[in-house]
Protein backbone atom coordinates (compact mmCIF):
# COMPACT_ATOMS: atom_id res chain seq x y z
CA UNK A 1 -17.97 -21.52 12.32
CA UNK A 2 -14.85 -19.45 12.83
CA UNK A 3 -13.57 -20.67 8.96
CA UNK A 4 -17.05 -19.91 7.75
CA UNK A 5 -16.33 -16.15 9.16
CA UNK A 6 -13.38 -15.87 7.94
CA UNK A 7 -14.57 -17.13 4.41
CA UNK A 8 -17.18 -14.22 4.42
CA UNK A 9 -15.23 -11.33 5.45
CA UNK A 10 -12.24 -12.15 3.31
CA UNK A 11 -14.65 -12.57 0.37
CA UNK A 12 -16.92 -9.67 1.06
CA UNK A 13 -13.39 -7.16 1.40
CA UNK A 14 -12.23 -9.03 -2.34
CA UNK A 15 -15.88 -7.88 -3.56
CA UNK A 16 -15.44 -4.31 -2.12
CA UNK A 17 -12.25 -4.12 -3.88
CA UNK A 18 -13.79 -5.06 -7.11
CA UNK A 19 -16.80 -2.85 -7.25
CA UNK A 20 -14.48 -0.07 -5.47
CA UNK A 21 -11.60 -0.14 -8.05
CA UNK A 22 -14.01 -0.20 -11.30
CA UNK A 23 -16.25 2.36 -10.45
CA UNK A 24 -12.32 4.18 -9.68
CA UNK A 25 -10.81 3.13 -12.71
CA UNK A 26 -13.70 4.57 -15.16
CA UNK A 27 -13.99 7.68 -13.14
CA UNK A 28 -10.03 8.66 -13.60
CA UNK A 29 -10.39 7.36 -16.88
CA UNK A 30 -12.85 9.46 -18.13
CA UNK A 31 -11.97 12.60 -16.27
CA UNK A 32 -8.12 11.85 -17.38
CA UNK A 33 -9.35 11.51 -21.27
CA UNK A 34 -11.39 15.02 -20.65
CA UNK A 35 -8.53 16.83 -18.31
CA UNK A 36 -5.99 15.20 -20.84
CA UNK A 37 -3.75 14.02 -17.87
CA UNK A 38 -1.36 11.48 -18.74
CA UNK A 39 -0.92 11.13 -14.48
CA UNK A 40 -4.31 10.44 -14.00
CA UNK A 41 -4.99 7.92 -16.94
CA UNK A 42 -1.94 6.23 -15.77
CA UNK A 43 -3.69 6.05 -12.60
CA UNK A 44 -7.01 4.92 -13.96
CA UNK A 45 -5.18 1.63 -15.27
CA UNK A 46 -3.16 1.09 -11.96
CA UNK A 47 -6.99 1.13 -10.52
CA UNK A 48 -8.01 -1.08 -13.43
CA UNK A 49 -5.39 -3.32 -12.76
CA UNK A 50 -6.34 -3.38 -9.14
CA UNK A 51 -9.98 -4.39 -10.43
CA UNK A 52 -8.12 -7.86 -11.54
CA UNK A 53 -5.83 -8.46 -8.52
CA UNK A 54 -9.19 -8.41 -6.58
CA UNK A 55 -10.73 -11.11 -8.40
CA UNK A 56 -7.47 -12.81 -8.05
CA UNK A 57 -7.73 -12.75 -4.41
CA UNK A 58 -11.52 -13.70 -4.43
CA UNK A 59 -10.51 -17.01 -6.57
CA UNK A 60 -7.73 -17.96 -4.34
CA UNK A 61 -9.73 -17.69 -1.60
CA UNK A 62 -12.68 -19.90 -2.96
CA UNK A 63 -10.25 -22.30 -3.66
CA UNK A 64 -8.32 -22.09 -0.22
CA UNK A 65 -11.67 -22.57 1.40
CA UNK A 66 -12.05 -26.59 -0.25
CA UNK A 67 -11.41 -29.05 1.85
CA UNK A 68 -8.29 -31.63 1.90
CA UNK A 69 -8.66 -34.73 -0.78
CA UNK A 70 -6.74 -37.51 -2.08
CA UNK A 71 -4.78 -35.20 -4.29
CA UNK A 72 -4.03 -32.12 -1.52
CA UNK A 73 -4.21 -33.94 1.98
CA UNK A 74 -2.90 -30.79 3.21
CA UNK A 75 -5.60 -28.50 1.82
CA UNK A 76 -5.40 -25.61 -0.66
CA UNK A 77 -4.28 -22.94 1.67
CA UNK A 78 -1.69 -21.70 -0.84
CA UNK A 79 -4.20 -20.62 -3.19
CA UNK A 80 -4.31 -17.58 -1.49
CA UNK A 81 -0.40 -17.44 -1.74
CA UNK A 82 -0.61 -17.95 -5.64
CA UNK A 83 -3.09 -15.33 -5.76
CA UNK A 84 -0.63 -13.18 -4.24
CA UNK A 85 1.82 -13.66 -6.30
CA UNK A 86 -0.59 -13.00 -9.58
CA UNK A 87 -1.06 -9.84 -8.18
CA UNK A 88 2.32 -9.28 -7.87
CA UNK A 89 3.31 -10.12 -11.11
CA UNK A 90 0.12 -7.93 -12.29
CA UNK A 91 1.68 -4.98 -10.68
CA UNK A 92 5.24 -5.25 -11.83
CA UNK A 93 3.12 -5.25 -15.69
CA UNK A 94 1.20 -2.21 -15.02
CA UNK A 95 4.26 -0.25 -13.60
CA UNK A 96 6.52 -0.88 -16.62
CA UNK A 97 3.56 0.10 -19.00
CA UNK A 98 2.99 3.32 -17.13
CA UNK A 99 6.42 3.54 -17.37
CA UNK A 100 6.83 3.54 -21.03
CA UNK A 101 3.71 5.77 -21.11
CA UNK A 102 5.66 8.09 -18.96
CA UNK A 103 8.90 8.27 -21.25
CA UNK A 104 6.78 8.41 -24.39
CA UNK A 105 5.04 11.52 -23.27
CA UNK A 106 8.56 13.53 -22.98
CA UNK A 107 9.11 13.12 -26.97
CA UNK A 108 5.84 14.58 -28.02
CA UNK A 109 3.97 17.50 -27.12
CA UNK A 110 1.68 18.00 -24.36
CA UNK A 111 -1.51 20.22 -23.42
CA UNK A 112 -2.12 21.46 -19.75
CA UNK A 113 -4.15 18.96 -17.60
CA UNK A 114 -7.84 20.36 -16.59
CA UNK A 115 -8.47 21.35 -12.83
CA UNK A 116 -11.19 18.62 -12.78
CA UNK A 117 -8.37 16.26 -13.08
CA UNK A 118 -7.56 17.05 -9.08
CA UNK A 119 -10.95 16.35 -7.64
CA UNK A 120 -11.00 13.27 -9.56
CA UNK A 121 -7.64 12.32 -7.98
CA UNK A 122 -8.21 13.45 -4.22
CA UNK A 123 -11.28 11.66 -4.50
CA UNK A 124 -9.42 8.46 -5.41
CA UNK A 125 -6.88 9.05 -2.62
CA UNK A 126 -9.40 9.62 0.21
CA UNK A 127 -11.20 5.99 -1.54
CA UNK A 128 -8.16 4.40 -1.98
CA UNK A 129 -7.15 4.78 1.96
CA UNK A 130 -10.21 3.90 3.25
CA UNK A 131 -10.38 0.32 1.27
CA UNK A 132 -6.56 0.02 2.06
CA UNK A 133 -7.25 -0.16 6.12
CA UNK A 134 -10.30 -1.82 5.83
CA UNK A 135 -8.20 -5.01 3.89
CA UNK A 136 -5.14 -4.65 5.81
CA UNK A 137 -7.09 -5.08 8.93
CA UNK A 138 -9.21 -7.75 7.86
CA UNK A 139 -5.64 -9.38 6.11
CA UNK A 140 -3.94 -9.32 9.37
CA UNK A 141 -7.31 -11.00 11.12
CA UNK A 142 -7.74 -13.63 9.59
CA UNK A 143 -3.98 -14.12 7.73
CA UNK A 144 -4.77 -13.98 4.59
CA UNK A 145 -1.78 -13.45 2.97
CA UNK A 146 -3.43 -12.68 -0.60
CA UNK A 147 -5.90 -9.59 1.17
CA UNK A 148 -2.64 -8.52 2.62
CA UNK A 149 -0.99 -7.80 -0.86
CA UNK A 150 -4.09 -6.67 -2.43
CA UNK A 151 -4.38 -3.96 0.57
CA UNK A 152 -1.29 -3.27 -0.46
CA UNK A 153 -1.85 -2.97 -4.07
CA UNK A 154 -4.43 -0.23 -2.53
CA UNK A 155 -2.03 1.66 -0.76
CA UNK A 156 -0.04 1.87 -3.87
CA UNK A 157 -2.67 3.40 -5.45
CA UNK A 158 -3.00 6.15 -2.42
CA UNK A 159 1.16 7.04 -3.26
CA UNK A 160 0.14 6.77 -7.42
CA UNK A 161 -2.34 9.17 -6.63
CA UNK A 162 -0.63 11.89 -4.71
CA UNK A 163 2.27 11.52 -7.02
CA UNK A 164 -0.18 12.31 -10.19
CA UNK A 165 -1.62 15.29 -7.90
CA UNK A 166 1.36 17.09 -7.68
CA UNK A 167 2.15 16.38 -11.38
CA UNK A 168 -1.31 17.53 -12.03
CA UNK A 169 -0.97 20.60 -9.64
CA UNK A 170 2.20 21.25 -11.01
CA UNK A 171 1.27 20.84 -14.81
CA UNK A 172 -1.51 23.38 -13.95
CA UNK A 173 0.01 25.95 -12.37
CA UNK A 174 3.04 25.93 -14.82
CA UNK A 175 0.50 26.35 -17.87
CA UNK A 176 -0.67 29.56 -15.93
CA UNK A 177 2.27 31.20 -14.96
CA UNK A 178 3.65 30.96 -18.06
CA UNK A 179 6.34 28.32 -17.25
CA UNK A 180 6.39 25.64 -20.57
CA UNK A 181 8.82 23.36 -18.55
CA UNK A 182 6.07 22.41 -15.84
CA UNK A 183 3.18 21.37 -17.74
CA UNK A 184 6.16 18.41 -17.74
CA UNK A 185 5.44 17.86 -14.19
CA UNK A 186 2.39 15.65 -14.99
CA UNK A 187 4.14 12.77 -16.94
CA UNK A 188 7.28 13.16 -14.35
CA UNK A 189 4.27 12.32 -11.74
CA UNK A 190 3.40 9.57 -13.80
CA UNK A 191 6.88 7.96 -14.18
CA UNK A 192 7.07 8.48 -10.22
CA UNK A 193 4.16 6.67 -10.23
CA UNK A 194 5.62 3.53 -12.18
CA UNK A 195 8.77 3.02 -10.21
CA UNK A 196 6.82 3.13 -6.52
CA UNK A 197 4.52 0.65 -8.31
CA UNK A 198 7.06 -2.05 -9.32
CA UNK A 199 9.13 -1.29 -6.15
CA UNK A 200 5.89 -2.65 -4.64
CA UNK A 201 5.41 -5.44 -6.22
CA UNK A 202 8.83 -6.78 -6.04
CA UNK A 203 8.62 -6.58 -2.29
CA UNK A 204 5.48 -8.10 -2.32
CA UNK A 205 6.11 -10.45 -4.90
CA UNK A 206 9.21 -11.64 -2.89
CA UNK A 207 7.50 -12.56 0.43
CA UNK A 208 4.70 -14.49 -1.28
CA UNK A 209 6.92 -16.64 -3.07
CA UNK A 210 9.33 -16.95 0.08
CA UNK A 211 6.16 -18.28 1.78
CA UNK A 212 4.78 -20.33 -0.50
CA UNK A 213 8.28 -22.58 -0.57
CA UNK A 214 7.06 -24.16 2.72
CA UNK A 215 8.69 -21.56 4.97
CA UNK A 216 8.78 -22.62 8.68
CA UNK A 217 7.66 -20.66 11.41
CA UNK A 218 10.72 -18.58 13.04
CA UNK A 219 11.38 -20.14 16.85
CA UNK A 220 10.35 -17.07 18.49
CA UNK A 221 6.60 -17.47 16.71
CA UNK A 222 6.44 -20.82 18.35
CA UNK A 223 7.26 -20.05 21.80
CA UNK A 224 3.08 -20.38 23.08
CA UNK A 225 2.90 -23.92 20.90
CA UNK A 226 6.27 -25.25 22.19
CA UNK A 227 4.93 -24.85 25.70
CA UNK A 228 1.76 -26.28 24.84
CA UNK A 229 3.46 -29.42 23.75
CA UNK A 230 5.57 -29.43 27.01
CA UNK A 231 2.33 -29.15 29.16
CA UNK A 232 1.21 -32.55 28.18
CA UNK A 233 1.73 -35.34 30.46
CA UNK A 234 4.23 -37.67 29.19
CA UNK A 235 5.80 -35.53 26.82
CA UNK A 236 9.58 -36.03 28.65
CA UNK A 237 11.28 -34.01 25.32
CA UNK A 238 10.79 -32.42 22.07
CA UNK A 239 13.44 -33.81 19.58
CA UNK A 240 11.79 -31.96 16.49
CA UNK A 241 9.39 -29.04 15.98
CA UNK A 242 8.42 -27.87 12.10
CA UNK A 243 5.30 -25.75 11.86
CA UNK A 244 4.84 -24.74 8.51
CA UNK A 245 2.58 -21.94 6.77
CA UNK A 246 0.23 -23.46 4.43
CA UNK A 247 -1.40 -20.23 3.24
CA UNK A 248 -3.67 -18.69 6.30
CA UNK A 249 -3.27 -21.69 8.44
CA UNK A 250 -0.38 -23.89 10.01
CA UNK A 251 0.81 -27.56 9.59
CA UNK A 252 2.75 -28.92 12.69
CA UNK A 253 5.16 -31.79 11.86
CA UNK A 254 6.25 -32.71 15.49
CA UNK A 255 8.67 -35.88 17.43
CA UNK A 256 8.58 -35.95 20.86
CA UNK A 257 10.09 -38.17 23.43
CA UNK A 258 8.43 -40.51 25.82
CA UNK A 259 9.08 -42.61 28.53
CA UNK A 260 10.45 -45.78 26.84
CA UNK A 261 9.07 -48.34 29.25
CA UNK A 262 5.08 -47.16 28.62
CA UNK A 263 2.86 -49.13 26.52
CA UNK A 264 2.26 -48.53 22.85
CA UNK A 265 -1.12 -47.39 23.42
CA UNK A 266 -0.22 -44.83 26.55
CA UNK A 267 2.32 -43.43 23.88
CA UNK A 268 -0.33 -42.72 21.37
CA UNK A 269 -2.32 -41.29 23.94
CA UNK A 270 0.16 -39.04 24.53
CA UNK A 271 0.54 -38.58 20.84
CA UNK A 272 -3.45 -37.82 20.67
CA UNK A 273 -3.79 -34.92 23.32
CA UNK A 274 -0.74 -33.26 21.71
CA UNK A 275 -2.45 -32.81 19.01
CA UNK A 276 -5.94 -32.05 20.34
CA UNK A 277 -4.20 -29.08 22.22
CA UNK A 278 -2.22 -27.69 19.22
CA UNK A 279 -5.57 -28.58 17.26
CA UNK A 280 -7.30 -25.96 19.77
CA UNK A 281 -5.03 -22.82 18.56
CA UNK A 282 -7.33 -21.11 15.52
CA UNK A 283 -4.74 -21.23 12.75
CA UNK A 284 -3.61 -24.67 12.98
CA UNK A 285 -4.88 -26.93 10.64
CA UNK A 286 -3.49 -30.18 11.22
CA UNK A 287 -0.72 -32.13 13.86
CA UNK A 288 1.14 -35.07 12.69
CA UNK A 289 3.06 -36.36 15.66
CA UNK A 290 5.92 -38.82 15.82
CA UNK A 291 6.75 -40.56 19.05
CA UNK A 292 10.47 -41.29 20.62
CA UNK A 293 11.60 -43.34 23.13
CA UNK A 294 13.58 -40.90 25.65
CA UNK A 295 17.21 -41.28 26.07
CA UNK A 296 19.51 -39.50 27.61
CA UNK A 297 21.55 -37.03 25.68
CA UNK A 298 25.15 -35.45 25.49
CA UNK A 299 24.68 -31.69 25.72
């Protein structure tokens, strides 16, 4: 029930970022065209962009949610980690495009952005927020690595957009005042823009793919399932503890020691309610256990 929840929410936050971002991304994009912002239009494709990650995220997590088989008897839980690091990759694109927007725009001339240009940006900002905390909350939840980045990819957009306000604002008030050099401001915003934008999605980029490689769980995030293990009659040691992140859930590979002189079939027992117990904690997925015979060792 708890995996059908978390199926729903994930997927209902990927389809809030998707309707969200293209209603968004034609709004800048038309009000950019009319206010002839270069900020905003660069912001209307980092919002378009945002439109993709988002059904990235949805189809990794359809595909996380199938069940192990012959070929993946340890699930698809990186899907969600591949979708990550597609959106990643998608950002790290749209930031060197807006860059070479940006740096374009210096060599030609440029007109004075309209004042609709700002409502259509604080409006994105104030959306932009909102659907950030909404899928960094829900991300954190239910560890889903792949709503994580794409909240993130959100909050990028919140720091695109107050970087093209200022270049807007600035772009504006130059062109009134009389100052040539300012209506500059608004490609300067949008080259601002570009560099948070990759900056973001090499960090992000970085920790998906460092996750994905079968990382293992630091020893200080398995203090609760260490103890767990030691709670369990007959466990007299644990020689080896690996739980690794398969996407939003955990694979233990354990060996523990036992009494030497009990049957085969008490040490399986053994072997059995260790893994019932760990199988009890909501993001662990699956227990292999390998029994020892207890010796004793040289410290």
């Amino acid at each position: 029930m708890e995996k059908d929840e978390r199926f729903q929410k994930v997927q209902f936050a990927a389809w809030v970022g998707i309707i969200g971002n293209i209603i968004l991304a034609i709004i800048k994009g038309i009000v950019g065209f009319i206010a002839n912002s270069q900020a905003l239009i660069a912001d209307a494709v980092h919002s378009a962009s945002d439109v993709v990650g988002s059904v990235a995220v949805l189809i990794g997590v359809r595909a996380a949610k199938r069940p192990p088989d012959r070929d993946h008897p340890y699930g698809h839980g990186k899907a969600e980690l591949i979708a990550a690091i597609i959106v990643a990759v998608l950002l790290f694109v749209v930031g060197f495009e807006i860059a070479m927007t940006a740096v374009k725009s210096f060599f030609e001339p440029i007109e004075v952005p309209g004042l609709v240009a700002i409502y259509a940006v604080v409006f994105s900002i104030i959306v932009k927020e909102l659907m950030f905390r909404y899928k960094y909350h829900l991300g954190k939840k239910y560890r889903s690595e792949a709503l994580i980045t794409d909240a993130w990819h959100h909050r990028s957009d919140v720091f695109s957009s107050v970087a093209a306000l200022i270049g807007i604002g600035a772009s504006i008030i130059g062109g009134y005042i009389g100052v040539p050099w300012l209506v500059y401001a608004d490609p300067i915003a949008g080259l601002f823009v570009a560099v948070l934008i990759v900056k973001m999605a090499w960090s992000l980029g970085k920790t998906s793919i460092h996750n994905t490689l079968d990382h293992v769980m630091h020893d200080e995030d398995t203090v609760e399932m260490r103890e767990i293990i030691s709670s369990v009659h007959g466990v007299l040691n644990i020689d080896e503890f690996l739980a690794r992140e398969h996407g939003h859930y955990v694979i233990i590979d354990i060996k523990i020691a036992v009494d030497p002189e009990i049957t085969v079939a008490e040490g399986h027992a053994i072997g059995k309610e260790v893994k019932k117990k760990l199988l009890e904690i909501d993001h662990v997925q699956d227990v292999l256990v390998h029994i020892n015979p207890y010796s004793a060792r040289k410290v």
